[in-house]
N, C-alpha and C. Protein backbone atom coordinates (compact mmCIF):
# COMPACT_ATOMS: atom_id res chain seq x y z
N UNK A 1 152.36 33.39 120.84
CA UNK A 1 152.68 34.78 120.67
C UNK A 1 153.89 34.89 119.75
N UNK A 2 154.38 35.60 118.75
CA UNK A 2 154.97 35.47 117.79
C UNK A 2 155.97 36.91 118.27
N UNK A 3 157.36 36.51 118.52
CA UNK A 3 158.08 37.42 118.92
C UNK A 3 159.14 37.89 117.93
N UNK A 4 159.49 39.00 118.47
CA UNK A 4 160.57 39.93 117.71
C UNK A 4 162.19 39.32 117.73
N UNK A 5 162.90 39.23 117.31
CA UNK A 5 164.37 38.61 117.20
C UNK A 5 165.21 39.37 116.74
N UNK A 6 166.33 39.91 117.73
CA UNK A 6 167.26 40.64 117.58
C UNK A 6 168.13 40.29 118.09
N UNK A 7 169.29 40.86 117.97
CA UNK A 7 171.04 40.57 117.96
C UNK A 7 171.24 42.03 118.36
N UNK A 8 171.90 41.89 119.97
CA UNK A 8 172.06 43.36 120.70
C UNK A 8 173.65 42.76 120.97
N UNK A 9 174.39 44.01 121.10
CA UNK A 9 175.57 43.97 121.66
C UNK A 9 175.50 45.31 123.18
N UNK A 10 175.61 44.48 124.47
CA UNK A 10 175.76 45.32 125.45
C UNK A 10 177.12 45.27 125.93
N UNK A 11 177.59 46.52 127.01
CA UNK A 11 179.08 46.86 127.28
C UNK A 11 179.05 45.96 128.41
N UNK A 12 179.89 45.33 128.93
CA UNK A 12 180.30 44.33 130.07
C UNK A 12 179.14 44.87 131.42
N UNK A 13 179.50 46.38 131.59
CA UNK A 13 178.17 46.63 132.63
C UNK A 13 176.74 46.34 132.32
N UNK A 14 176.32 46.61 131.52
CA UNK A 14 175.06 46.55 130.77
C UNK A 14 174.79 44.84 131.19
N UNK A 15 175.53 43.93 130.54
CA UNK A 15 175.01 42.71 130.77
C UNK A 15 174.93 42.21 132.53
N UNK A 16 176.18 42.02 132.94
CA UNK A 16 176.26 42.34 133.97
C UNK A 16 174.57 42.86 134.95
N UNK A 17 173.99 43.53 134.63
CA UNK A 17 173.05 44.36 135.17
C UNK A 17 172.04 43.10 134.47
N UNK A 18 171.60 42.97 133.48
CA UNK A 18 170.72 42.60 133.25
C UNK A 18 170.51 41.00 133.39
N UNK A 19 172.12 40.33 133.88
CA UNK A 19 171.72 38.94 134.30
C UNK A 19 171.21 39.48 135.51
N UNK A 20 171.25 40.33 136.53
CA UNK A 20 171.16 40.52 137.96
C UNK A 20 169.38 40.58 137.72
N UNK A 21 168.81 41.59 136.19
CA UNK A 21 167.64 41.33 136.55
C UNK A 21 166.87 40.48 136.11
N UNK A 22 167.49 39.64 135.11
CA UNK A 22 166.76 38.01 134.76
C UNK A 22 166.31 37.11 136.09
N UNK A 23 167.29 37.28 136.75
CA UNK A 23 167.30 36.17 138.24
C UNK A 23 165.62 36.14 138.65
N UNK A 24 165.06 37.26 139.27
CA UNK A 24 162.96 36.68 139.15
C UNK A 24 162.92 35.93 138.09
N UNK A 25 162.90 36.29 136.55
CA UNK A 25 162.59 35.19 135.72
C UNK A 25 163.61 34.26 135.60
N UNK A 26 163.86 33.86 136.09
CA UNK A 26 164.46 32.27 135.74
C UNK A 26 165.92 31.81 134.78
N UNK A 27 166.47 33.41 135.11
CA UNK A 27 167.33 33.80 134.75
C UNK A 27 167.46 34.19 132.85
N UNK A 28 166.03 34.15 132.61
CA UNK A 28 165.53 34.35 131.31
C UNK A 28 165.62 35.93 131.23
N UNK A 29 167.24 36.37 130.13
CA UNK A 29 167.16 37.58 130.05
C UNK A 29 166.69 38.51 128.98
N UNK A 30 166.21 37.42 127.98
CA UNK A 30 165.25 37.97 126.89
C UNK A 30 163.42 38.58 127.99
N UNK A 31 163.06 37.77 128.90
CA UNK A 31 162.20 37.89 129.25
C UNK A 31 162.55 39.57 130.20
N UNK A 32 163.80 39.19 130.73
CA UNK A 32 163.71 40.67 131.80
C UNK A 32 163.77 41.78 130.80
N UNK A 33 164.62 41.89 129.77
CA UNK A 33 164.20 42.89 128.80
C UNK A 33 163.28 43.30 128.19
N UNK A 34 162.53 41.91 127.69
CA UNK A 34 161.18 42.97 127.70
C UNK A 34 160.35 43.61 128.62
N UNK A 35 160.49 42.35 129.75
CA UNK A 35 159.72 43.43 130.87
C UNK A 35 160.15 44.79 130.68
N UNK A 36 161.35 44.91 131.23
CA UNK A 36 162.31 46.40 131.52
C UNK A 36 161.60 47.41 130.63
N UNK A 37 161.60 46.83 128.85
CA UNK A 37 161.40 48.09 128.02
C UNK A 37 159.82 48.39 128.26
N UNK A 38 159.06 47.56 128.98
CA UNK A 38 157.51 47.67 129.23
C UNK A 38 157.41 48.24 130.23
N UNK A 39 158.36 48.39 131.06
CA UNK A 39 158.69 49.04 132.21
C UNK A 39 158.63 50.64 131.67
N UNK A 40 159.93 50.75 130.90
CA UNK A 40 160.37 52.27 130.69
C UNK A 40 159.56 52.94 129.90
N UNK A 41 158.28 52.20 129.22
CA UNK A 41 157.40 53.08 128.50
C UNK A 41 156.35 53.71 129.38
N UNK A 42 156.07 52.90 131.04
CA UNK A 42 155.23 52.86 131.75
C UNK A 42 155.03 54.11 132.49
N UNK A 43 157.18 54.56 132.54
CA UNK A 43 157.07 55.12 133.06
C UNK A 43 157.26 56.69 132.30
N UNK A 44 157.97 56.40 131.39
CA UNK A 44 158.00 57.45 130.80
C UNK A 44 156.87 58.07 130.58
N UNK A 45 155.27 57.28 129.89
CA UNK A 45 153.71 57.89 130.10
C UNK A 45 153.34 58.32 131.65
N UNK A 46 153.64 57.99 132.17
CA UNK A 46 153.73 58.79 133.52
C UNK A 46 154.57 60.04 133.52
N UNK A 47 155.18 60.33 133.44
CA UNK A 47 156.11 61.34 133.70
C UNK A 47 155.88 62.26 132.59
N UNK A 48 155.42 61.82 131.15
CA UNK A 48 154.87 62.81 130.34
C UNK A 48 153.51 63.90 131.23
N UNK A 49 152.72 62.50 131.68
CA UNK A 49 151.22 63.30 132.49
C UNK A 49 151.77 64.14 133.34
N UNK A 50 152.30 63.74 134.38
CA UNK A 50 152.79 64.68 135.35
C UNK A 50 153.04 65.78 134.72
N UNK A 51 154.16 66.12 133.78
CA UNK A 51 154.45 67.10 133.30
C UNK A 51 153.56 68.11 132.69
N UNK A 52 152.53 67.01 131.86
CA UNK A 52 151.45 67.97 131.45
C UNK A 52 150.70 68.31 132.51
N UNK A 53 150.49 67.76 133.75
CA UNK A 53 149.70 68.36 134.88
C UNK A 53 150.53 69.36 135.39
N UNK A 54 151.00 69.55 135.42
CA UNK A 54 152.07 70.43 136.38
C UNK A 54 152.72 71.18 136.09
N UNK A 55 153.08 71.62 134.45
CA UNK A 55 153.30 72.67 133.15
C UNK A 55 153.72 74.22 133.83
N UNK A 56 152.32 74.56 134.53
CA UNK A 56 152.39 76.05 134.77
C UNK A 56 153.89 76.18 136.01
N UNK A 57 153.77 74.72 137.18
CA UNK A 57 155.10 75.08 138.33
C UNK A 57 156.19 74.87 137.43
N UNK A 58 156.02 74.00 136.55
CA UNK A 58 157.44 73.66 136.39
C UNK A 58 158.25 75.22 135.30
N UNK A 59 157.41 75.37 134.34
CA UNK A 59 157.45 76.99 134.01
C UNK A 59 158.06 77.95 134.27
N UNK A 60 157.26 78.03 135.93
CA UNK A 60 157.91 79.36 137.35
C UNK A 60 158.83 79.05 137.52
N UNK A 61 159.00 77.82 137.57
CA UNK A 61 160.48 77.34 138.15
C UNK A 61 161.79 77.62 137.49
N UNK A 62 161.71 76.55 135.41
CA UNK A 62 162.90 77.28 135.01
C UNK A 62 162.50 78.35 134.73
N UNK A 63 161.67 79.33 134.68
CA UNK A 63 162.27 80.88 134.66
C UNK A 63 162.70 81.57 135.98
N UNK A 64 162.34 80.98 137.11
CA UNK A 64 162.86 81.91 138.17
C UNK A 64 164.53 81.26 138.23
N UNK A 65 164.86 80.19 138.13
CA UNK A 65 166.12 79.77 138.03
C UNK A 65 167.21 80.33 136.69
N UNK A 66 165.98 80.41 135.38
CA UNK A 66 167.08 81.17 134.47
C UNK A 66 167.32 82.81 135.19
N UNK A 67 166.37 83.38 135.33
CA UNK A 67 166.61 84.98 135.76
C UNK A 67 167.37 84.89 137.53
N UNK A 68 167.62 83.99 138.10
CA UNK A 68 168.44 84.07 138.82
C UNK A 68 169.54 83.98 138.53
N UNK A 69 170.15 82.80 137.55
CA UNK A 69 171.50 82.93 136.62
C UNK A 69 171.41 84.22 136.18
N UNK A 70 171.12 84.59 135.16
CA UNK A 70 170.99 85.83 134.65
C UNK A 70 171.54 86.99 135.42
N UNK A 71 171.03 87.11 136.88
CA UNK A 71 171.15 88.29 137.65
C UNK A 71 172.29 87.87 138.94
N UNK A 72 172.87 86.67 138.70
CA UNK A 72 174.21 86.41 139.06
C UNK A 72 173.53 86.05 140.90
N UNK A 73 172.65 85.21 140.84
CA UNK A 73 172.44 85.01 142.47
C UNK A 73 172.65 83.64 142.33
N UNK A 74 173.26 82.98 141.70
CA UNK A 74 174.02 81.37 141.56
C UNK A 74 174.85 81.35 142.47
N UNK A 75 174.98 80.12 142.90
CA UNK A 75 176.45 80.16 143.58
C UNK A 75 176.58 78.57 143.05
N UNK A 76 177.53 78.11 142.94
CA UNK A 76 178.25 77.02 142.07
C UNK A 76 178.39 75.88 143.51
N UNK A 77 177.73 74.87 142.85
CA UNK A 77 178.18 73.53 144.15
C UNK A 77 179.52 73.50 144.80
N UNK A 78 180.33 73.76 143.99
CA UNK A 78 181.50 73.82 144.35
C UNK A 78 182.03 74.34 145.20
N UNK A 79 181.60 75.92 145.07
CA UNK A 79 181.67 76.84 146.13
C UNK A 79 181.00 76.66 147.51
N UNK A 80 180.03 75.57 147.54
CA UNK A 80 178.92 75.57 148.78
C UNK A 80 179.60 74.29 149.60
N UNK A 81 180.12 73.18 148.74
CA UNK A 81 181.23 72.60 148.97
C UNK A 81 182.21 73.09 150.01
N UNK A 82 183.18 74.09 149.56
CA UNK A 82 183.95 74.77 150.37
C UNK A 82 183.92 75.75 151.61
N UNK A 83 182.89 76.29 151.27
CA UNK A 83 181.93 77.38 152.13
C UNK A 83 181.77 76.02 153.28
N UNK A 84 181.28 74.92 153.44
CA UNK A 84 180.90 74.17 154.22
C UNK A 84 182.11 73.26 154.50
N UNK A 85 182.66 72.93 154.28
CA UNK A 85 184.01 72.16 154.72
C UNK A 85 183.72 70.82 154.14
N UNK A 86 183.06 70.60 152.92
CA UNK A 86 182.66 69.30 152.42
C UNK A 86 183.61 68.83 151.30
């Protein structure tokens, strides 16, 4: 199989994370990355479908949430925070 070759620079967390997910492979972290990015396409085509299945709720939703901003029936986490003793 004839692979791709690149030169990445990750931030101390980033690597960090990704020796943790080499460890199944054999601590091979070229291998967990590709998994990972085969991962995040997997899921991202999922979550596109959903969305296209589900279009019309999600719709109702931000508009009943924008016209509730709009008509000032928000109340701010913050405030629900305090209201509750949290």
């Amino acid at each position: 199989m004839l692979m791709a070759i690149r030169k990445i620079q990750l931030t101390p967390e980033a690597d960090t994370i990704l020796d943790s997910m080499a460890e199944p492979y054999g601590g091979d972290t070229d291998r967990a990355l590709s998994e990972l990015l085969i991962a995040h396409e997997s899921v991202e085509s999922f979550l596109d479908e959903f969305e296209a299945g589900n279009e019309a709720e999600l719709l109702r939703q931000r508009d009943a949430s924008e016209r509730d901003f709009a008509e000032g029936h928000i109340v701010s986490w913050d405030r629900v925070k305090r209201k509750n003793g949290l």
